[in-house]
Structure formats: structure tokens, C-alpha cells
N, C-alpha and C. Protein backbone atom coordinates (compact mmCIF):
# COMPACT_ATOMS: atom_id res chain seq x y z
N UNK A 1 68.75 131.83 -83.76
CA UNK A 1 69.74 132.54 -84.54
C UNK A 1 70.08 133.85 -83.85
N UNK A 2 71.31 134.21 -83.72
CA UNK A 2 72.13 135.41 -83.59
C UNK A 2 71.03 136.19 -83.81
N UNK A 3 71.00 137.88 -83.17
CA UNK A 3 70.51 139.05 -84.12
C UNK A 3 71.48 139.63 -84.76
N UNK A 4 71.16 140.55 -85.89
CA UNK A 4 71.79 140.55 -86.63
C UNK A 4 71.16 142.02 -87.68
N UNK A 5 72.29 142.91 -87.97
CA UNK A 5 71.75 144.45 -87.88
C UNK A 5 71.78 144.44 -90.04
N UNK A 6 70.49 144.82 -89.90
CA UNK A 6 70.38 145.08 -91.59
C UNK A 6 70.23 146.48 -91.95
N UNK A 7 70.72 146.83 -92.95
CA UNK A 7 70.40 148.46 -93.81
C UNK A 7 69.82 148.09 -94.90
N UNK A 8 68.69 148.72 -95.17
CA UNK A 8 67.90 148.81 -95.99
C UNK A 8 67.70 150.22 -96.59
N UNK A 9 68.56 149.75 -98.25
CA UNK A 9 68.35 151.57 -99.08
C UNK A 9 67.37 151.62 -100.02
N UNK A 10 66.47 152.03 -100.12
CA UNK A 10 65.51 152.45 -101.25
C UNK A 10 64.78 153.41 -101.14
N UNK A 11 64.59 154.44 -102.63
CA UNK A 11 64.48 155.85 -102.59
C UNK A 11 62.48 155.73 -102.68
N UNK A 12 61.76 154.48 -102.52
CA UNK A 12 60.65 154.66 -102.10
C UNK A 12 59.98 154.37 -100.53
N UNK A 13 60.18 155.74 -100.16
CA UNK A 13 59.84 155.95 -98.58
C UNK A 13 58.84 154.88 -98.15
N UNK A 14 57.96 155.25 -98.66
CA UNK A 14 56.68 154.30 -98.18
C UNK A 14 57.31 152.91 -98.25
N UNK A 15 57.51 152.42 -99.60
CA UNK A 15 57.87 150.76 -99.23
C UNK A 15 58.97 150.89 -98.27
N UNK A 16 59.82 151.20 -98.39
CA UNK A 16 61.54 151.57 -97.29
C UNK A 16 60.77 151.02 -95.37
N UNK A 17 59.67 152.41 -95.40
CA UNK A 17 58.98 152.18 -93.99
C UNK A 17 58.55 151.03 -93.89
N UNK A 18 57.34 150.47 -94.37
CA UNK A 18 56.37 149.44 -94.82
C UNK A 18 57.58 148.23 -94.43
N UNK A 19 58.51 148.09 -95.10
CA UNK A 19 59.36 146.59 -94.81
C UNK A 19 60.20 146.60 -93.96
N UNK A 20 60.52 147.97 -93.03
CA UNK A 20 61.05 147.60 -92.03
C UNK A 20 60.44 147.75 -90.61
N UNK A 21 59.05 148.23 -90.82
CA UNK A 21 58.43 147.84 -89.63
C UNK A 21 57.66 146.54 -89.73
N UNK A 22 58.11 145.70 -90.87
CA UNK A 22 57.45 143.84 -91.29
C UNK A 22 58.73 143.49 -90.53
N UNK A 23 59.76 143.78 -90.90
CA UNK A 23 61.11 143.48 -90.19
C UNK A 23 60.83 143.06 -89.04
N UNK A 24 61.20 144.55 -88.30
CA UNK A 24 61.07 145.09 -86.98
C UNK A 24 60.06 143.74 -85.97
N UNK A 25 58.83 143.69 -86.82
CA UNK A 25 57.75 142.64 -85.95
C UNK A 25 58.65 141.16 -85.98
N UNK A 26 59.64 140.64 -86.67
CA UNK A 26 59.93 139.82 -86.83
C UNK A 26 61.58 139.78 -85.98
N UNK A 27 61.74 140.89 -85.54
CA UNK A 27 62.95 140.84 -84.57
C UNK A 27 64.15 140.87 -85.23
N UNK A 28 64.41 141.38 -86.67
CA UNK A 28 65.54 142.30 -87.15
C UNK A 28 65.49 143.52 -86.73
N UNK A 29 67.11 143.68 -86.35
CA UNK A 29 67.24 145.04 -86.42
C UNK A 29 67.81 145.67 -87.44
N UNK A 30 66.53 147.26 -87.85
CA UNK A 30 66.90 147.44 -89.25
C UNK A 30 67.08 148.63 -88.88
N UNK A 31 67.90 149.47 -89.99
CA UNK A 31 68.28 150.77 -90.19
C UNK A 31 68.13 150.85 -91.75
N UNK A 32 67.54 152.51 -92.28
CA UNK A 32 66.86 152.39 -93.52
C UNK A 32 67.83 153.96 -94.13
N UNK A 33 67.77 154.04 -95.67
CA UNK A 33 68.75 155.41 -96.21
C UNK A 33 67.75 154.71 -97.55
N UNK A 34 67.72 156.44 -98.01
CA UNK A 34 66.67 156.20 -99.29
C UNK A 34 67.60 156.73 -100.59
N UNK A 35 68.58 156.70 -100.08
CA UNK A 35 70.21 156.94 -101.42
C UNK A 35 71.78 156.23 -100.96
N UNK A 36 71.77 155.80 -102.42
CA UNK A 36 73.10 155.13 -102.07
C UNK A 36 74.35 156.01 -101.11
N UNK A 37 74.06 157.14 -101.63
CA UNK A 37 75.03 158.42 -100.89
C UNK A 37 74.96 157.91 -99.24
N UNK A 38 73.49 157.63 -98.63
CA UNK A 38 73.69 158.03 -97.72
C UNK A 38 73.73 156.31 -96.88
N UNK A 39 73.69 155.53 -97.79
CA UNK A 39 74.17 154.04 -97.80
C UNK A 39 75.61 154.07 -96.93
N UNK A 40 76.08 154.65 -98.05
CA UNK A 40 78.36 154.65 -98.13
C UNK A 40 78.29 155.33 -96.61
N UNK A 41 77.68 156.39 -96.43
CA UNK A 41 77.51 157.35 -95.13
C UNK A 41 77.45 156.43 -93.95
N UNK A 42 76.53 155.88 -93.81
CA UNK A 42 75.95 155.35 -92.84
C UNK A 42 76.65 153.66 -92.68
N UNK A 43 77.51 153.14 -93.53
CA UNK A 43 78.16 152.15 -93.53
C UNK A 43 79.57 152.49 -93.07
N UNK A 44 80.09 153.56 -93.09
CA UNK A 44 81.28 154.27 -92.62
C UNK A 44 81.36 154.38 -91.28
N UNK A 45 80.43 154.34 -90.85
CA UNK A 45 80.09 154.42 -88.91
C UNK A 45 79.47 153.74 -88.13
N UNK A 46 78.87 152.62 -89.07
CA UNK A 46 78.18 151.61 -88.17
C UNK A 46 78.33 150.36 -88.69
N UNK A 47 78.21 149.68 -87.93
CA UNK A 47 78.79 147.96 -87.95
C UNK A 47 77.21 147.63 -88.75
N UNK A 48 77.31 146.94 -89.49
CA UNK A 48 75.94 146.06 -90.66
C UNK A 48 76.63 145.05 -91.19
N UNK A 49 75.54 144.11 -90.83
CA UNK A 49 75.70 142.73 -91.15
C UNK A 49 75.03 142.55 -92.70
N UNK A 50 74.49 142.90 -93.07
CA UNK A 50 73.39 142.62 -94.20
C UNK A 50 72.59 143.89 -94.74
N UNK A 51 72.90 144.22 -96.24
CA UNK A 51 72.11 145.10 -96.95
C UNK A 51 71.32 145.04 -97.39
N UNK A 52 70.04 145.40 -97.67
CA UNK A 52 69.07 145.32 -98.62
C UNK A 52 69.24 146.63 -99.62
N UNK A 53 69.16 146.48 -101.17
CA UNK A 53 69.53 147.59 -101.55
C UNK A 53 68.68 147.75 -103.03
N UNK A 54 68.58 148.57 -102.91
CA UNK A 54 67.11 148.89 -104.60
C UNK A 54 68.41 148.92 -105.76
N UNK A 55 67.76 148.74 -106.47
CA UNK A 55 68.67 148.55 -108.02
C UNK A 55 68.43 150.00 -108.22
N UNK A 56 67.40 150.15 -108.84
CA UNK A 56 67.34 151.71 -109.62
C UNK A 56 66.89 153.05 -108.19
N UNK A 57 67.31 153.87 -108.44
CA UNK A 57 67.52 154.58 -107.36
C UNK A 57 68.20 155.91 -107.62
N UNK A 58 67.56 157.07 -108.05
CA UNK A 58 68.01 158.48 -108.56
C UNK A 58 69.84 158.67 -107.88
N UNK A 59 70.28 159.17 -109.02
CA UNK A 59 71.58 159.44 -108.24
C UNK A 59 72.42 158.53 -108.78
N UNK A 60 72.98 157.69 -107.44
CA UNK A 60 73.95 156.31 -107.41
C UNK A 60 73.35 155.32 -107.34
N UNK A 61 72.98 154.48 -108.59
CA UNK A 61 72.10 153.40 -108.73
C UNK A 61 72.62 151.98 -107.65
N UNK A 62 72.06 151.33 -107.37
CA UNK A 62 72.11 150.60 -106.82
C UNK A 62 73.70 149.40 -107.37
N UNK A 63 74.02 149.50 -108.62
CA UNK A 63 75.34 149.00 -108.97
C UNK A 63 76.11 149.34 -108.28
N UNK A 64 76.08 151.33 -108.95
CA UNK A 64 77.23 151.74 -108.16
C UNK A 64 77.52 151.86 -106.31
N UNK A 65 76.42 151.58 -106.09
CA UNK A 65 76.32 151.46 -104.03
C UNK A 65 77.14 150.09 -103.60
N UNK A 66 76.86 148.98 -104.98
CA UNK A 66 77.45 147.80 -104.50
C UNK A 66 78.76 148.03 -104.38
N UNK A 67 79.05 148.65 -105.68
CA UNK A 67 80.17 148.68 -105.91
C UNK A 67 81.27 149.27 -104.85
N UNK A 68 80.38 150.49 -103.96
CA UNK A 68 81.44 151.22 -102.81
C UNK A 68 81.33 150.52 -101.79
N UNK A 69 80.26 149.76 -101.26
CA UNK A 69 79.98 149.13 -100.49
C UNK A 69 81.02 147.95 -99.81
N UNK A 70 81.21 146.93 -101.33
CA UNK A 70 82.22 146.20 -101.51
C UNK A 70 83.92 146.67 -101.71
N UNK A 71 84.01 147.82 -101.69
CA UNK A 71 85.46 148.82 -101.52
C UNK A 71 85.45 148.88 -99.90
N UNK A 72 84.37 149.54 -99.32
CA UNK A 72 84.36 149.26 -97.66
C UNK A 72 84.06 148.22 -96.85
N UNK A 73 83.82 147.23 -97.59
CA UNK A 73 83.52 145.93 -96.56
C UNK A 73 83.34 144.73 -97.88
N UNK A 74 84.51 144.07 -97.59
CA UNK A 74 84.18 142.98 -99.39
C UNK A 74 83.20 142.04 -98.33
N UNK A 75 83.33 141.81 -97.30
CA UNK A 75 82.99 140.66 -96.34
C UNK A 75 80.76 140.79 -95.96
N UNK A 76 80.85 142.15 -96.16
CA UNK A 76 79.27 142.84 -96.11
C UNK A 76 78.66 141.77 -97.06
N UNK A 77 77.75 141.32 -96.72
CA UNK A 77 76.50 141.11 -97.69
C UNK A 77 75.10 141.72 -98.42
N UNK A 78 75.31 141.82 -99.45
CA UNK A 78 74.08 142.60 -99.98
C UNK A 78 73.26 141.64 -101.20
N UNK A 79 71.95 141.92 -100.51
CA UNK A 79 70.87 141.24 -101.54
C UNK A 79 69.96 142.65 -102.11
N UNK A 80 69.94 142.64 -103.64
CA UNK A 80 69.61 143.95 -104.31
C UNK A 80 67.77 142.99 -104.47
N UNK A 81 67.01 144.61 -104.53
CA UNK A 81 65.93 144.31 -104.61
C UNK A 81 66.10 145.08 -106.39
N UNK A 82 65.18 144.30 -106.71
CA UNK A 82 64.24 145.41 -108.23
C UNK A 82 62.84 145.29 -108.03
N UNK A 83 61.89 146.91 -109.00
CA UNK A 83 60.81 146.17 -109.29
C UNK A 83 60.71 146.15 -110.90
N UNK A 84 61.88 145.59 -111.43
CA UNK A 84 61.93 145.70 -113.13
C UNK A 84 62.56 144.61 -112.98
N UNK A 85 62.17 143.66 -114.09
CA UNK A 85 62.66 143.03 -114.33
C UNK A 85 64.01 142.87 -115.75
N UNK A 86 65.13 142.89 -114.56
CA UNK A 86 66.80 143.73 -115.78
C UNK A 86 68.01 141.85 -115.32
N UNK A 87 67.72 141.12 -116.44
CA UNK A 87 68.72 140.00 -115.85
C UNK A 87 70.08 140.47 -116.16
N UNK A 88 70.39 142.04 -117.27
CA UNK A 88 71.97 142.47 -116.86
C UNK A 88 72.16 142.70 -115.73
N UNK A 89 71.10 143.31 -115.34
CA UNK A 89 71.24 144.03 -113.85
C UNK A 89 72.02 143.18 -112.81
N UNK A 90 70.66 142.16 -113.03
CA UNK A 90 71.05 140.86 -111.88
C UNK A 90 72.54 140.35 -111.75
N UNK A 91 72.83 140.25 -113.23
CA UNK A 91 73.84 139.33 -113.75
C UNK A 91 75.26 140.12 -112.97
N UNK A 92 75.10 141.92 -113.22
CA UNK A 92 76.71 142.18 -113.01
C UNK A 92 76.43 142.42 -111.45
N UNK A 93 75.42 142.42 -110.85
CA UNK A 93 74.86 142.18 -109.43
C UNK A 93 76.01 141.34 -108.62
N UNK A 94 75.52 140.22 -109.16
CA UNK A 94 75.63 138.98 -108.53
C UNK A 94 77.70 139.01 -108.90
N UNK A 95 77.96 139.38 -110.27
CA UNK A 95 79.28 139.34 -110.77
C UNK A 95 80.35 140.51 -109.57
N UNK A 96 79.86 141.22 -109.35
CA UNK A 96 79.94 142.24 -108.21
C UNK A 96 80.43 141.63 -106.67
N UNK A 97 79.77 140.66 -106.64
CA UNK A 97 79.29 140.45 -104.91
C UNK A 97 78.23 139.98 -104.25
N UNK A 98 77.28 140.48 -104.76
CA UNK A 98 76.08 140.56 -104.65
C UNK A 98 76.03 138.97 -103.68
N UNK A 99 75.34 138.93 -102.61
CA UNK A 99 74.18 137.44 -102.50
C UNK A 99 73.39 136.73 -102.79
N UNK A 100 72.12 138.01 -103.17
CA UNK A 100 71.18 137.41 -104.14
C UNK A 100 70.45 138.49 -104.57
N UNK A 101 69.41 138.30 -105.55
CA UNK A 101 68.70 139.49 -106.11
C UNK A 101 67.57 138.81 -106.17
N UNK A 102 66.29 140.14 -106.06
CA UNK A 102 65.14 139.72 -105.27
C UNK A 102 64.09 140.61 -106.25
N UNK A 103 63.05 140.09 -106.64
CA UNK A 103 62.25 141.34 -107.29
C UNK A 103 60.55 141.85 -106.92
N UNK A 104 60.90 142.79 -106.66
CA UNK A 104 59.73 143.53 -105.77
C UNK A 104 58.29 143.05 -106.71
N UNK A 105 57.23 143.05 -105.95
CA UNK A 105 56.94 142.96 -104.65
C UNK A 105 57.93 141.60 -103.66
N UNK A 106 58.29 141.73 -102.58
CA UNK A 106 59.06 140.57 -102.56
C UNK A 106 57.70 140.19 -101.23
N UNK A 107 57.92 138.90 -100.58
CA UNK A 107 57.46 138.04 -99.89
C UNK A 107 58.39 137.92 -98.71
N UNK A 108 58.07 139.04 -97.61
CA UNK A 108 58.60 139.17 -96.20
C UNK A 108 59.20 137.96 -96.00
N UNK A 109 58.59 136.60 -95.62
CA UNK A 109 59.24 135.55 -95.19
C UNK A 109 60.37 135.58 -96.03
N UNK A 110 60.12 135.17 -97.62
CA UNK A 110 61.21 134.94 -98.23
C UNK A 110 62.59 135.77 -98.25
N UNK A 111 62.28 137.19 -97.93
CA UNK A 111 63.51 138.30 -97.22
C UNK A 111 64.09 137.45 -96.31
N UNK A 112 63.17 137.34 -95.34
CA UNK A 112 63.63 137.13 -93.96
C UNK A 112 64.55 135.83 -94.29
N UNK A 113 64.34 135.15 -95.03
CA UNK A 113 65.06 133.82 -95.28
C UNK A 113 66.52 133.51 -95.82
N UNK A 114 66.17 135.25 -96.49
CA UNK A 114 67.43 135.03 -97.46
C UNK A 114 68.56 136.20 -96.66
N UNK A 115 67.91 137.05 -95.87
CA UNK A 115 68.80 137.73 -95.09
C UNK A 115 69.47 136.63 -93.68
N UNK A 116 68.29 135.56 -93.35
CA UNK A 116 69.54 134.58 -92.62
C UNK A 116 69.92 133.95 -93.40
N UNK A 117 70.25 133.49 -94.63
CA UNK A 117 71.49 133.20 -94.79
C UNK A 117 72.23 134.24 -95.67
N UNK A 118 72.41 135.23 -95.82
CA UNK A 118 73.25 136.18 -96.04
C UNK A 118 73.98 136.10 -94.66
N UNK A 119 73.77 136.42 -93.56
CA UNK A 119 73.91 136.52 -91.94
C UNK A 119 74.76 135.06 -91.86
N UNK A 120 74.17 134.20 -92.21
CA UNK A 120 75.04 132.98 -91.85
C UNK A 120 76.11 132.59 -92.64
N UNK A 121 76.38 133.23 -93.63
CA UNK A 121 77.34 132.93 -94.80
C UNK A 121 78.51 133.95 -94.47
N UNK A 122 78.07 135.24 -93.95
CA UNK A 122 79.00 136.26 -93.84
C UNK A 122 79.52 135.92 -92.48
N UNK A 123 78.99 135.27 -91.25
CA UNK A 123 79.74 134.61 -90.30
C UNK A 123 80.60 133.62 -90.23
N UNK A 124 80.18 133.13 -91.22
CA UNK A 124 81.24 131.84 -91.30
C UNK A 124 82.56 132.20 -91.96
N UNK A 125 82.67 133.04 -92.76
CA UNK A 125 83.34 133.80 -93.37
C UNK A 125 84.35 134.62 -92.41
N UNK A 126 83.68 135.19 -91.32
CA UNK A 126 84.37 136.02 -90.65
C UNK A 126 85.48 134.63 -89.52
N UNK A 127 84.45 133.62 -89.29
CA UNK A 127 84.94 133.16 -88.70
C UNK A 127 86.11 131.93 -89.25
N UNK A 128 85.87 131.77 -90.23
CA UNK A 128 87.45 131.08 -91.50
C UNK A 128 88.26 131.90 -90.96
N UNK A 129 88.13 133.36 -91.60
CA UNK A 129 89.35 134.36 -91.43
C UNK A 129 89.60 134.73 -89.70
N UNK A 130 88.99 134.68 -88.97
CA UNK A 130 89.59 134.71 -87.78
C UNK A 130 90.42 133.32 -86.84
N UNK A 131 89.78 132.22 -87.45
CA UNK A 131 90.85 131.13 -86.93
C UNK A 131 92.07 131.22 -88.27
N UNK A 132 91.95 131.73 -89.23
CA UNK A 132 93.55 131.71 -90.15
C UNK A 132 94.25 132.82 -89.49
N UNK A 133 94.15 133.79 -88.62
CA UNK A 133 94.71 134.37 -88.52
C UNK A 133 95.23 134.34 -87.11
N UNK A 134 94.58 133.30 -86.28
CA UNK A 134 95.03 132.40 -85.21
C UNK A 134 96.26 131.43 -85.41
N UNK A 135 95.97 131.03 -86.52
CA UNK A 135 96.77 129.81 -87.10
C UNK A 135 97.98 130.54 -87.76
N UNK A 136 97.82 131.52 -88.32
CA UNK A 136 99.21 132.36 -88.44
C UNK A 136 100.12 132.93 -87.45
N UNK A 137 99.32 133.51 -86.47
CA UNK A 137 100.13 134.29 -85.04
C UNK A 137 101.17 132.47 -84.42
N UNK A 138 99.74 131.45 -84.39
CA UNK A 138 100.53 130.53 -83.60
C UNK A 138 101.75 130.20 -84.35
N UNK A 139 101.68 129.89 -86.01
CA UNK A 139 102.69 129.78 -86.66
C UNK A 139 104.40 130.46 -86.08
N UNK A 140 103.80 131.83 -86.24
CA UNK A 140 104.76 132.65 -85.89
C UNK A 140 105.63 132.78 -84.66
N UNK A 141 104.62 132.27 -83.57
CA UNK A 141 105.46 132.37 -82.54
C UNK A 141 106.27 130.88 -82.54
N UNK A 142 105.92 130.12 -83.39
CA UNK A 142 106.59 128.35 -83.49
C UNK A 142 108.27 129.32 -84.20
N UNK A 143 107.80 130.03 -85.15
CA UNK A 143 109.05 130.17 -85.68
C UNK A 143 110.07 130.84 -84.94
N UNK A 144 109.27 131.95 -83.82
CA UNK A 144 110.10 132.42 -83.40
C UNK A 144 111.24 131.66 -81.87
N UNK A 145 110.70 130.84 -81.89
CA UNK A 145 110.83 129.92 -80.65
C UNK A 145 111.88 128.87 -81.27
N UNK A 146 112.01 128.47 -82.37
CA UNK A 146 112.36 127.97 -83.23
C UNK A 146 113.51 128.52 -83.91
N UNK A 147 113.49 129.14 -84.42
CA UNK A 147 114.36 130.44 -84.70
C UNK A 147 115.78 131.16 -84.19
């Protein structure tokens, strides 16, 4: 599989570190923000394939991160972590955008599993919309030739 660049936001440092040097051994490349603030920040300037993102989270809860997230990139994938168990949460999560929702403690492999296919869902995606927009230019020049 491709590599493939993840952000990981959650306002508990220790776990934040802790799962991305489990990452890291496993050959993601991760980049970590312990507030949604600095989520939107850091998504504004760098190319990310895949979010990991805490639900509750002082400030801009993890809704509202989806929510800007998906204003700057509808095509981004994000899988929200909790360690509460909230099925509204989940529910306007997933109603949002969301990929999937995950609840802490989570099970490294099972991350790792669900961030490739977040990764493989958001490629295929990119790559629909880049042959339609092949298929439109060629259109166009038929018409103009045509025309």
C-alpha cells in the first residue's frame, strides 16, 4: 500500500504521543495537534490524507473540527476517536462525514486497518473525480472541433 500522511488531534498529550510513535513503528506518517484550532491550522498548509480526531476536546469539540475540516476538504477523511461512550455523538459524526468512529482505548491494528481504508476510499474518490474531469476536457474539445 501507498504511504499515506495522517493528523492526529487529541488534547491528551500522552495518548496523542503514545499512538503516534505505535504509528510511526508501523510506517505511517503522522503529524499530531492537541486542538481542533490547531487541526483547521495545520490542514490549511499541508496535504493529509486521513484524520484521527478526539470527540471531546476543550474549546472546538471534535464536531465542530469535523465540521471545518469538511468546509476545507469534503474529500479528507476523518475517523473520530471517543473515550465516552455518546451514540449522538457518533450518529451526527458519521451524518457529518465522518468514516468511522472508534472508542478509546482503541486496538493499534484495528486503527491501522481502518485508516487503510479511509486511505483507500479517499483515493478512489480522488481518482473518479480526476478521470470525470478528463472525460469532460475530452468532451469539450469533441465539441469544439465539432462546433
Amino acid at each position: 500500500m501507498d504511504t499515506f500522511d495522517v493528523l492526529f488531534v487529541d488534547d491528551e498529550i500522552d495518548f496523542l504521543d503514545t499512538l503516534m510513535k505505535r504509528m510511526k513503528k508501523r510506517n505511517v506518517s503522522v503529524f499530531g495537534v492537541n486542538c481542533g484550532v490547531d487541526a483547521i491550522e495545520y490542514l490549511k498548509s499541508h496535504s493529509t490524507d486521513v484524520v484521527v480526531l478526539d470527540m471531546r476536546m476543550p474549546g472546538m469539540d471534535g464536531i465542530e473540527t469535523l465540521r471545518e475540516i469538511k468546509k476545507l476538504d469534503p474529500m479528507l477523511e476523518v475517523i473520530m476517536l471517543t473515550g465516552h461512550a455518546c451514540l449522538e455523538a457518533a450518529q451526527e459524526g458519521m451524518e457529518l462525514g465522518a468514516f468511522d468512529y472508534l472508542m478509546k482505548p482503541i486496538n493499534i491494528d484495528e486503527l491501522l486497518y481502518k485508516l487503510q481504508d479511509a486511505y483507500r476510499r479517499k483515493s478512489i474518490h480522488e481518482e473518479k473525480i480526476r478521470q470525470l474531469k478528463e472525460t469532460m476536457a475530452i468532451q469539450k474539445q469533441k465539441e469544439k472541433v465539432e462546433g
